[in-house]
PDB file of N, CA and C in Angstrom:
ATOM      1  N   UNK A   1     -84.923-132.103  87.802  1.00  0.00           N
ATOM      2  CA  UNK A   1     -85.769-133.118  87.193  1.00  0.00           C
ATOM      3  C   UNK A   1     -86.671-132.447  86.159  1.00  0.00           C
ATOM      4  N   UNK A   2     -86.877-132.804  84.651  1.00  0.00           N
ATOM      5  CA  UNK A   2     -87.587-132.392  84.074  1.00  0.00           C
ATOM      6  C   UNK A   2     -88.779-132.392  84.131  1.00  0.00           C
ATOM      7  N   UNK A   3     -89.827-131.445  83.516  1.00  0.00           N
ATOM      8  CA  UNK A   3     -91.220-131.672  84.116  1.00  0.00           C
ATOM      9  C   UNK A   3     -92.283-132.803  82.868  1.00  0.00           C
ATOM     10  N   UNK A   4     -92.549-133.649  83.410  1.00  0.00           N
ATOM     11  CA  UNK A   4     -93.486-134.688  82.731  1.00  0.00           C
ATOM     12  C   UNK A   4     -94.662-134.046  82.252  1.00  0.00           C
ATOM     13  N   UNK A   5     -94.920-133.965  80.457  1.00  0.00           N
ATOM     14  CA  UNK A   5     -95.870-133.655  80.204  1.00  0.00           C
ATOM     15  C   UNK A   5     -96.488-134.422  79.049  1.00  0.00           C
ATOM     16  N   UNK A   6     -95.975-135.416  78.986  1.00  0.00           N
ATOM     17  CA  UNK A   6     -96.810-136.640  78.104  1.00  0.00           C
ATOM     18  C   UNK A   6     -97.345-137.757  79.130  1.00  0.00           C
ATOM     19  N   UNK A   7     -98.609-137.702  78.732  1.00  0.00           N
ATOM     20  CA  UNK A   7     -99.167-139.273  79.105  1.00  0.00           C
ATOM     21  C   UNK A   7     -99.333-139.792  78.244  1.00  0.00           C
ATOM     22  N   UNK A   8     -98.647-141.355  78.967  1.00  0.00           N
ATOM     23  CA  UNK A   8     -98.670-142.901  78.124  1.00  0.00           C
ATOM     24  C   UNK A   8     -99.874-143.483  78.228  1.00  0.00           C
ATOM     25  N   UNK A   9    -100.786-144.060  77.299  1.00  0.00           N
ATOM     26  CA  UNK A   9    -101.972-144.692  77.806  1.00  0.00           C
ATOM     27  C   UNK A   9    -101.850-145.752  76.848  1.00  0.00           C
ATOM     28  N   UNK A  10    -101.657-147.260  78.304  1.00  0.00           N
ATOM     29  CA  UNK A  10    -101.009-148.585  77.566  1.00  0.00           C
ATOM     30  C   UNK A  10    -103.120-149.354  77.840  1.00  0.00           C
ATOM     31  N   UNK A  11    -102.814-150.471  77.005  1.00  0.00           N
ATOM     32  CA  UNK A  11    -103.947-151.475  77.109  1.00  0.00           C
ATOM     33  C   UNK A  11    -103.066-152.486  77.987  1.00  0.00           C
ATOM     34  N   UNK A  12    -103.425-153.474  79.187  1.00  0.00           N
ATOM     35  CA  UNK A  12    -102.824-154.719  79.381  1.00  0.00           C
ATOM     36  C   UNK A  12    -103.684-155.749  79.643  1.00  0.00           C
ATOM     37  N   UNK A  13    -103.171-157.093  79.941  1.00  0.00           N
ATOM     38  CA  UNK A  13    -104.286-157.830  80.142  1.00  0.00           C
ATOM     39  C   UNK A  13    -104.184-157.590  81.694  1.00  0.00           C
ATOM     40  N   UNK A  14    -104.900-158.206  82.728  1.00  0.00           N
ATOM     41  CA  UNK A  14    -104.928-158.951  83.829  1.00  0.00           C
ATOM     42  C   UNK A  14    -103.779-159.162  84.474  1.00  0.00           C
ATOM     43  N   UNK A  15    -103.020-160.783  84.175  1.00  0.00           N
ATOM     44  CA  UNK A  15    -101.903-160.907  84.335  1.00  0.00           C
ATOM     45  C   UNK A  15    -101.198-159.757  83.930  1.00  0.00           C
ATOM     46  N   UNK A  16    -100.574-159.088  83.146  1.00  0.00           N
ATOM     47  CA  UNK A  16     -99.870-158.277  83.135  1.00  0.00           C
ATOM     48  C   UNK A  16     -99.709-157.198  84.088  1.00  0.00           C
ATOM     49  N   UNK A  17    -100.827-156.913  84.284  1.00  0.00           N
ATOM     50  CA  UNK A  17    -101.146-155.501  85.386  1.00  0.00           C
ATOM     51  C   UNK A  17    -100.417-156.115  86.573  1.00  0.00           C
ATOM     52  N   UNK A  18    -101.345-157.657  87.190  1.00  0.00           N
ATOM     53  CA  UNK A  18    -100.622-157.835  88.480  1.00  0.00           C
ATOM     54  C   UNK A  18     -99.499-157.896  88.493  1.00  0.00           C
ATOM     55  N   UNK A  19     -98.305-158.677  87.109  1.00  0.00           N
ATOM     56  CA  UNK A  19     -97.370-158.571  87.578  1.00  0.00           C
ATOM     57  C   UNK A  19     -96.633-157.162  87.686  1.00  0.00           C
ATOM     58  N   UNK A  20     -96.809-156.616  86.937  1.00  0.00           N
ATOM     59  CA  UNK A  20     -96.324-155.144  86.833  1.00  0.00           C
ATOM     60  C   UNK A  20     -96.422-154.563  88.386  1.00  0.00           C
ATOM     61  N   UNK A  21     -97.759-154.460  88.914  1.00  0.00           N
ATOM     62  CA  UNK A  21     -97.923-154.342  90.380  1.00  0.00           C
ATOM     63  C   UNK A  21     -96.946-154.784  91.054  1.00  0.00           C
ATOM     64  N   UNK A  22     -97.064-155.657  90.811  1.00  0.00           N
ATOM     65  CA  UNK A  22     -96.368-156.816  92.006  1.00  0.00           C
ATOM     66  C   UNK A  22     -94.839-156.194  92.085  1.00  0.00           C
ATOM     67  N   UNK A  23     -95.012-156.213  91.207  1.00  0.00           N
ATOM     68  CA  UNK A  23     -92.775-155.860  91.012  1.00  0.00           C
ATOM     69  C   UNK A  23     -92.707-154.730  91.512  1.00  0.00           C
ATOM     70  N   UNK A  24     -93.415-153.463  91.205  1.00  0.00           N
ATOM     71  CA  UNK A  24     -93.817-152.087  91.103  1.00  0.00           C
ATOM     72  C   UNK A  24     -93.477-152.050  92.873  1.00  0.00           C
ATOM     73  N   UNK A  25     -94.592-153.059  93.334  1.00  0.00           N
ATOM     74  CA  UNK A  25     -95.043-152.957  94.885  1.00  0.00           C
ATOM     75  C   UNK A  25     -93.624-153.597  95.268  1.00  0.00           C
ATOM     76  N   UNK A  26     -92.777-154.488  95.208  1.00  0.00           N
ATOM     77  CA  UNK A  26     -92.008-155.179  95.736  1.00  0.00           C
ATOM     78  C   UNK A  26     -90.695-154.721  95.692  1.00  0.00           C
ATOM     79  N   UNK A  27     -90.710-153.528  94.779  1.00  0.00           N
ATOM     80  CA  UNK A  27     -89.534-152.339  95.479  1.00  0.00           C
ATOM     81  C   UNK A  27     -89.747-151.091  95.495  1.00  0.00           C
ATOM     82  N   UNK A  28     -91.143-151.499  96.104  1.00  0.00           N
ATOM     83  CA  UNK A  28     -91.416-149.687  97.458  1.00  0.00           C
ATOM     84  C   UNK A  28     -91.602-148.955  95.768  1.00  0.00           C
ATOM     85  N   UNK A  29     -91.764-148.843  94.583  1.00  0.00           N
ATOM     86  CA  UNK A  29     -91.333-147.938  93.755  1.00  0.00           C
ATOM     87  C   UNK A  29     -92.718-147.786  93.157  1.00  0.00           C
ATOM     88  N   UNK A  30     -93.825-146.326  92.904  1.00  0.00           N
ATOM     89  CA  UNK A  30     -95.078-145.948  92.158  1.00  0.00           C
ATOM     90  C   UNK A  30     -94.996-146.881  90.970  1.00  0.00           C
ATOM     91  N   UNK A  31     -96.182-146.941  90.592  1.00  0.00           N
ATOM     92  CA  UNK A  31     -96.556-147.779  89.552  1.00  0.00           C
ATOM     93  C   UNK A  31     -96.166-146.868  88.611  1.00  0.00           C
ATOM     94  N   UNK A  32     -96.572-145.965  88.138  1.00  0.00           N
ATOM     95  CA  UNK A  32     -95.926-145.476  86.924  1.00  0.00           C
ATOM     96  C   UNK A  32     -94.243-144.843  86.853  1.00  0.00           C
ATOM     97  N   UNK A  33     -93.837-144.771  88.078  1.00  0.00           N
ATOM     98  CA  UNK A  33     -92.163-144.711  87.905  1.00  0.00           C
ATOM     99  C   UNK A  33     -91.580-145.859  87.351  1.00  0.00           C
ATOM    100  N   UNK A  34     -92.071-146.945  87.866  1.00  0.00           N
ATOM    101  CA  UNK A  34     -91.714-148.367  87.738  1.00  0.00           C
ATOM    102  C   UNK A  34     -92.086-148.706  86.263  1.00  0.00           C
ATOM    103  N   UNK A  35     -92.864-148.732  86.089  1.00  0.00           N
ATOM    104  CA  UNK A  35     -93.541-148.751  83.969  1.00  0.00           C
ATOM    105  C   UNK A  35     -92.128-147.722  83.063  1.00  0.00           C
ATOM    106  N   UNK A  36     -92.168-146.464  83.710  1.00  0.00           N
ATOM    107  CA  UNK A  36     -91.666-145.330  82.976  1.00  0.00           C
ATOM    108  C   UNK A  36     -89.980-146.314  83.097  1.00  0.00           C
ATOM    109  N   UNK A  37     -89.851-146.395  84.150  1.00  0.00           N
ATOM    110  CA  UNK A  37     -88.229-146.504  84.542  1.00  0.00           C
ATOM    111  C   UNK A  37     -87.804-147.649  83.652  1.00  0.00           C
ATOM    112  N   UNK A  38     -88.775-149.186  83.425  1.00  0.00           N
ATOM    113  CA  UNK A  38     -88.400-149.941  82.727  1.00  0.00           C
ATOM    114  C   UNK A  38     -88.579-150.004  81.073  1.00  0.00           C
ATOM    115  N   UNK A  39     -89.404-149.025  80.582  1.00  0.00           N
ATOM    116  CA  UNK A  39     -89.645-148.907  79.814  1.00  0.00           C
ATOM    117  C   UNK A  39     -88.082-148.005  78.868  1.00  0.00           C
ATOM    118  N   UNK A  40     -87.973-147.141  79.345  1.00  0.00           N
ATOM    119  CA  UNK A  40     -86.406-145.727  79.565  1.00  0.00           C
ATOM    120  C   UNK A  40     -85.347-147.077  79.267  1.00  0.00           C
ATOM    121  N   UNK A  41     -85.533-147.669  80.727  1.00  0.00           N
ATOM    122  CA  UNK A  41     -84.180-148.925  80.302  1.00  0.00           C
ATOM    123  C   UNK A  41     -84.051-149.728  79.101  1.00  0.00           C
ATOM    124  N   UNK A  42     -85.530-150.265  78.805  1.00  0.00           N
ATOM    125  CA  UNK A  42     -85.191-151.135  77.984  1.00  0.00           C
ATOM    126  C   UNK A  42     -85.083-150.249  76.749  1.00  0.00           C
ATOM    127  N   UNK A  43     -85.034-149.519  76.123  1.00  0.00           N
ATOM    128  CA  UNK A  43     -85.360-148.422  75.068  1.00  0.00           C
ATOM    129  C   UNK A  43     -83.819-148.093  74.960  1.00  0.00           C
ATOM    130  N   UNK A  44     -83.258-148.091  75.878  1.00  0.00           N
ATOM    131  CA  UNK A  44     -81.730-148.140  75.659  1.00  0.00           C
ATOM    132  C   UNK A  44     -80.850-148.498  75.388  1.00  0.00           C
ATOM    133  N   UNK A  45     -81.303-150.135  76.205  1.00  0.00           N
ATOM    134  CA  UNK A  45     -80.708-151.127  75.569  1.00  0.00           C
ATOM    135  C   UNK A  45     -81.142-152.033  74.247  1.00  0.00           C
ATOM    136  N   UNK A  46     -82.007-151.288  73.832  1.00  0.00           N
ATOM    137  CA  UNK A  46     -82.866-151.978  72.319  1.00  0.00           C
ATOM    138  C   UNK A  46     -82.102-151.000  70.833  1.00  0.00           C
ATOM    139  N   UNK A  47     -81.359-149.470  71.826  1.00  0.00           N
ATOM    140  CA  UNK A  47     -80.809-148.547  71.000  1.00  0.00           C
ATOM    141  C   UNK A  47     -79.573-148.894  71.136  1.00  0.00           C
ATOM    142  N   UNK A  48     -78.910-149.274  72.122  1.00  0.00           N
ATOM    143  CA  UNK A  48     -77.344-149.137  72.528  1.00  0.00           C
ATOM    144  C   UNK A  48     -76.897-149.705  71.086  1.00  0.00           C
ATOM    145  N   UNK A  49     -76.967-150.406  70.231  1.00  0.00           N
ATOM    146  CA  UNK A  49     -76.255-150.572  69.292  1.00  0.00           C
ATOM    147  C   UNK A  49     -76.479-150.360  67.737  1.00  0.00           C
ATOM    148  N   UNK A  50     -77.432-149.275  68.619  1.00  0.00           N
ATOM    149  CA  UNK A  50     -78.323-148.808  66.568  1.00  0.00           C
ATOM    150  C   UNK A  50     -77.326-147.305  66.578  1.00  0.00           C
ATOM    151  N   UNK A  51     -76.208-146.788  67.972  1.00  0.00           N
ATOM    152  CA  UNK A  51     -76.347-145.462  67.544  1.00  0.00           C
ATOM    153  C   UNK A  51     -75.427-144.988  66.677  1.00  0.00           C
ATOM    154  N   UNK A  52     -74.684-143.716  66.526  1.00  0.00           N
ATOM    155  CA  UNK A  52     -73.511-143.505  65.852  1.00  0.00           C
ATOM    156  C   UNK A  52     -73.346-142.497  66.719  1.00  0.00           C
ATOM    157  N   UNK A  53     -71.390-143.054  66.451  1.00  0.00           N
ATOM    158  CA  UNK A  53     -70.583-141.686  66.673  1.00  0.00           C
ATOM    159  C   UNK A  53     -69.783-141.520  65.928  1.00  0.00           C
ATOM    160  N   UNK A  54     -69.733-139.923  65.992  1.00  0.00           N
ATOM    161  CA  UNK A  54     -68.876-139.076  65.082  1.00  0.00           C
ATOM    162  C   UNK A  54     -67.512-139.185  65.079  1.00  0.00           C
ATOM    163  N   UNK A  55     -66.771-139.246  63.944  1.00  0.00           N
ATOM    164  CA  UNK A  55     -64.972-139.295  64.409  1.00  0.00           C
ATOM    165  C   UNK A  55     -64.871-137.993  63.324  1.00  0.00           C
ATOM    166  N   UNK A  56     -63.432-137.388  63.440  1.00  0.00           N
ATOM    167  CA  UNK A  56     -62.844-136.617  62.720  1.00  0.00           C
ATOM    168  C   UNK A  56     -62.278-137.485  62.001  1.00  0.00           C
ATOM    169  N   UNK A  57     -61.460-136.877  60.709  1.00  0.00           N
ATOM    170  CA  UNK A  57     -60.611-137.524  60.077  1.00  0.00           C
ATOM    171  C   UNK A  57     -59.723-138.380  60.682  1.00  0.00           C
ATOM    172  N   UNK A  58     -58.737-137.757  62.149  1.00  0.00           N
ATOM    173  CA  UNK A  58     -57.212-138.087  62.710  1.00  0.00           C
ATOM    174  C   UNK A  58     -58.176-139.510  63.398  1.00  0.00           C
ATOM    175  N   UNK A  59     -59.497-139.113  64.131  1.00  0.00           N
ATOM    176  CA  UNK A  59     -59.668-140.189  64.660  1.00  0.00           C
ATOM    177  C   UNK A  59     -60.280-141.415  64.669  1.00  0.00           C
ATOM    178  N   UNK A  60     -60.937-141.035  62.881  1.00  0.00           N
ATOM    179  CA  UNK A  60     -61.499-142.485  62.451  1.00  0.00           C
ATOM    180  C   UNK A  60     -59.996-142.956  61.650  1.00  0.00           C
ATOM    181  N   UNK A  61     -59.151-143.145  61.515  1.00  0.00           N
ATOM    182  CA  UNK A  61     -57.809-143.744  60.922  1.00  0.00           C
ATOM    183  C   UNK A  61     -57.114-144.463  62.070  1.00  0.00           C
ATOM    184  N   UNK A  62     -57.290-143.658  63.656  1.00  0.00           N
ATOM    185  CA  UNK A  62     -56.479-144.557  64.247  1.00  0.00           C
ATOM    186  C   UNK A  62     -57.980-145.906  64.656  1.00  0.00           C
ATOM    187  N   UNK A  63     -58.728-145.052  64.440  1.00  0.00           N
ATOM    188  CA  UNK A  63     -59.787-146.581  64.753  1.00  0.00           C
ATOM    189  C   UNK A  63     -59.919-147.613  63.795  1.00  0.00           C
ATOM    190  N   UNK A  64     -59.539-147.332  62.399  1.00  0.00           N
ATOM    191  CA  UNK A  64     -59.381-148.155  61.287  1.00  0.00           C
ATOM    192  C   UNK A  64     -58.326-148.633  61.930  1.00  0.00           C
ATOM    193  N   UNK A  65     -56.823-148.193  61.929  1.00  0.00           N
ATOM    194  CA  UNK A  65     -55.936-148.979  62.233  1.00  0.00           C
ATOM    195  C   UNK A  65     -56.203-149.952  63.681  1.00  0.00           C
ATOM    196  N   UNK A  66     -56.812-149.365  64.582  1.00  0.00           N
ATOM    197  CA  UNK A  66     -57.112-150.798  65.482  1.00  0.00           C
ATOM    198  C   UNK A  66     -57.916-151.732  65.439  1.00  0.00           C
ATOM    199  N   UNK A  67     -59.064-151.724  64.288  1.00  0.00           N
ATOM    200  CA  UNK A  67     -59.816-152.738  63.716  1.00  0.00           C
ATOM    201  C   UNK A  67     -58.816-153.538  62.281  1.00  0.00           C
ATOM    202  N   UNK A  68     -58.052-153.065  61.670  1.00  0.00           N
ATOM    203  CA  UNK A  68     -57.299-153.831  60.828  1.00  0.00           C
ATOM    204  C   UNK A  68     -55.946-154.260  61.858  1.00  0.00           C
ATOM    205  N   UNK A  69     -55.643-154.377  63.127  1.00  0.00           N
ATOM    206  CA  UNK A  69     -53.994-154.994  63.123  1.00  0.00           C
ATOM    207  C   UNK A  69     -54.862-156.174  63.235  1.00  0.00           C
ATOM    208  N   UNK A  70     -53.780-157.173  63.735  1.00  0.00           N
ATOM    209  CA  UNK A  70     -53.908-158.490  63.756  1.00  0.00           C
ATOM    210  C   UNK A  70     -54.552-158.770  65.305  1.00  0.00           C
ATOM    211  N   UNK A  71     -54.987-159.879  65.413  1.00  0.00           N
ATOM    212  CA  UNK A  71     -56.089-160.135  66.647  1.00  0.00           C
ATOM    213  C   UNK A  71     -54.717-160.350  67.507  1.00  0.00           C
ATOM    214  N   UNK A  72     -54.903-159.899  68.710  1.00  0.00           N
ATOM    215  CA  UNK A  72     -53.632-160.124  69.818  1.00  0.00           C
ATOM    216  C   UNK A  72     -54.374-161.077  71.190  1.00  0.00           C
ATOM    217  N   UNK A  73     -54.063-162.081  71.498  1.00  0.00           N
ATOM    218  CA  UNK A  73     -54.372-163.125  71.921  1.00  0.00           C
ATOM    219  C   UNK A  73     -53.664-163.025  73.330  1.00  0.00           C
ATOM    220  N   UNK A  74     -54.028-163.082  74.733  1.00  0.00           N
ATOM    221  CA  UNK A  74     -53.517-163.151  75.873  1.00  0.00           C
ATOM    222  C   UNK A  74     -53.216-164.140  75.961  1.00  0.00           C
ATOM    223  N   UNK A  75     -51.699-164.131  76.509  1.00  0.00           N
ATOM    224  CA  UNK A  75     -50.832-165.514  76.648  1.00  0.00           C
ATOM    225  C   UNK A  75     -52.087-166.248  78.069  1.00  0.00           C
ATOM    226  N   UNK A  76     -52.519-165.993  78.819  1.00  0.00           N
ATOM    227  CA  UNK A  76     -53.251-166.674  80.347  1.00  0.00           C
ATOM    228  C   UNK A  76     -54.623-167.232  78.972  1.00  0.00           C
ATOM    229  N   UNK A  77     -55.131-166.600  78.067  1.00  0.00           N
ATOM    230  CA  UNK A  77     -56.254-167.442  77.598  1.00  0.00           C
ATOM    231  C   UNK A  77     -55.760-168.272  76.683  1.00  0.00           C
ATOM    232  N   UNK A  78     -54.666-168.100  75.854  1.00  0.00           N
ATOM    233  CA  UNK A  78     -54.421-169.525  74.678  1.00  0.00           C
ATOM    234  C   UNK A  78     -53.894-170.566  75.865  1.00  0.00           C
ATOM    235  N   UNK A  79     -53.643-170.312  77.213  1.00  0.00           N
ATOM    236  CA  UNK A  79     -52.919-171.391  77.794  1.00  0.00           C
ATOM    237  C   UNK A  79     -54.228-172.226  78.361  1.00  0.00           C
ATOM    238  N   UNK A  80     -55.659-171.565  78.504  1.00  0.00           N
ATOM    239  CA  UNK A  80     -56.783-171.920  78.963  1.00  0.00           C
ATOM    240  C   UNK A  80     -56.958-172.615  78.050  1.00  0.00           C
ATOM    241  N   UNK A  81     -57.527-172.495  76.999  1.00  0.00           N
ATOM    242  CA  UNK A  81     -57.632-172.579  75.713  1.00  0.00           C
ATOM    243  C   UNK A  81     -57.265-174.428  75.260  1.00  0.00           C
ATOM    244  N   UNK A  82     -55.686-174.381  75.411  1.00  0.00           N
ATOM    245  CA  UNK A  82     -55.100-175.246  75.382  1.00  0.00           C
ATOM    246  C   UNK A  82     -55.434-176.560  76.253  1.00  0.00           C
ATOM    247  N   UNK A  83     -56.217-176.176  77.273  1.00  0.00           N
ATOM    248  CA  UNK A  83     -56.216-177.392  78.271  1.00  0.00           C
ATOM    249  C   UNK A  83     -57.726-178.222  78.033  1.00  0.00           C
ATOM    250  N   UNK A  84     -57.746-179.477  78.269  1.00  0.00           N
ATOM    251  CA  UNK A  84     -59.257-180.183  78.163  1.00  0.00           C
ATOM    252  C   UNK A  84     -59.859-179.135  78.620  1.00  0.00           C
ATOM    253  N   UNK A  85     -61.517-179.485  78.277  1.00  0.00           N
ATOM    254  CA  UNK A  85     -62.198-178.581  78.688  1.00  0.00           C
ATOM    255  C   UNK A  85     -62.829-179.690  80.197  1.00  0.00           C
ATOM    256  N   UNK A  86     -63.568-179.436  80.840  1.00  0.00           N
ATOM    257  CA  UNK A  86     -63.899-179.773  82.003  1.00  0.00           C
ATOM    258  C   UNK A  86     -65.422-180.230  81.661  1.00  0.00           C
ATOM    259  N   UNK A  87     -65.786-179.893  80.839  1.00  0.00           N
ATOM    260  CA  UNK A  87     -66.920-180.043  80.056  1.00  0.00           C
ATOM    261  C   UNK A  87     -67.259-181.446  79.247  1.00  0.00           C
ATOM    262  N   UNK A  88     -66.130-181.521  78.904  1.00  0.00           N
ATOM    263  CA  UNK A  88     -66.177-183.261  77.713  1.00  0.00           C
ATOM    264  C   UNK A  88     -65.982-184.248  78.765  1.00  0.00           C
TER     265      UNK A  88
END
């Protein structure tokens, strides 16, 4: 485990604190693991689609070629597809 040597120092209101508590308290988990842990998560998923990856030549061409073929359609969903919806 790496060793923690930044402190975060947040402002909240009231409400915020309790709920933070509350959740914090309601799975056994420290208040600042619980802040840190959701904070880590959401930071990830706010990045998951800003990042890049690297290809070589051989392997950005076959990824071009599987973004240019033609869309391939599962015979079980055009047959879904096909039927009223259950909805109308």
């Amino acid at each position: 485990m790496a060793t923690k040597s930044k402190d975060w120092k947040l402002r909240v209101g009231e409400d915020e604190d309790r709920l933070v508590k509350a959740a914090s308290d309601s799975t056994d988990t420290k208040f600042s693991s619980f802040v840190r842990d959701a904070a880590v998560a959401e930071a990830h998923r706010v990045l998951a689609d800003r990042n890049t990856f690297p290809l070589d030549a051989e392997a950005w061409g076959k990824f071009c070629d599987l973004l240019d073929r033609p869309a391939q359609v599962p015979s079980g969903l055009e047959e879904l597809f096909s039927k009223p919806s259950v909805f109308e």
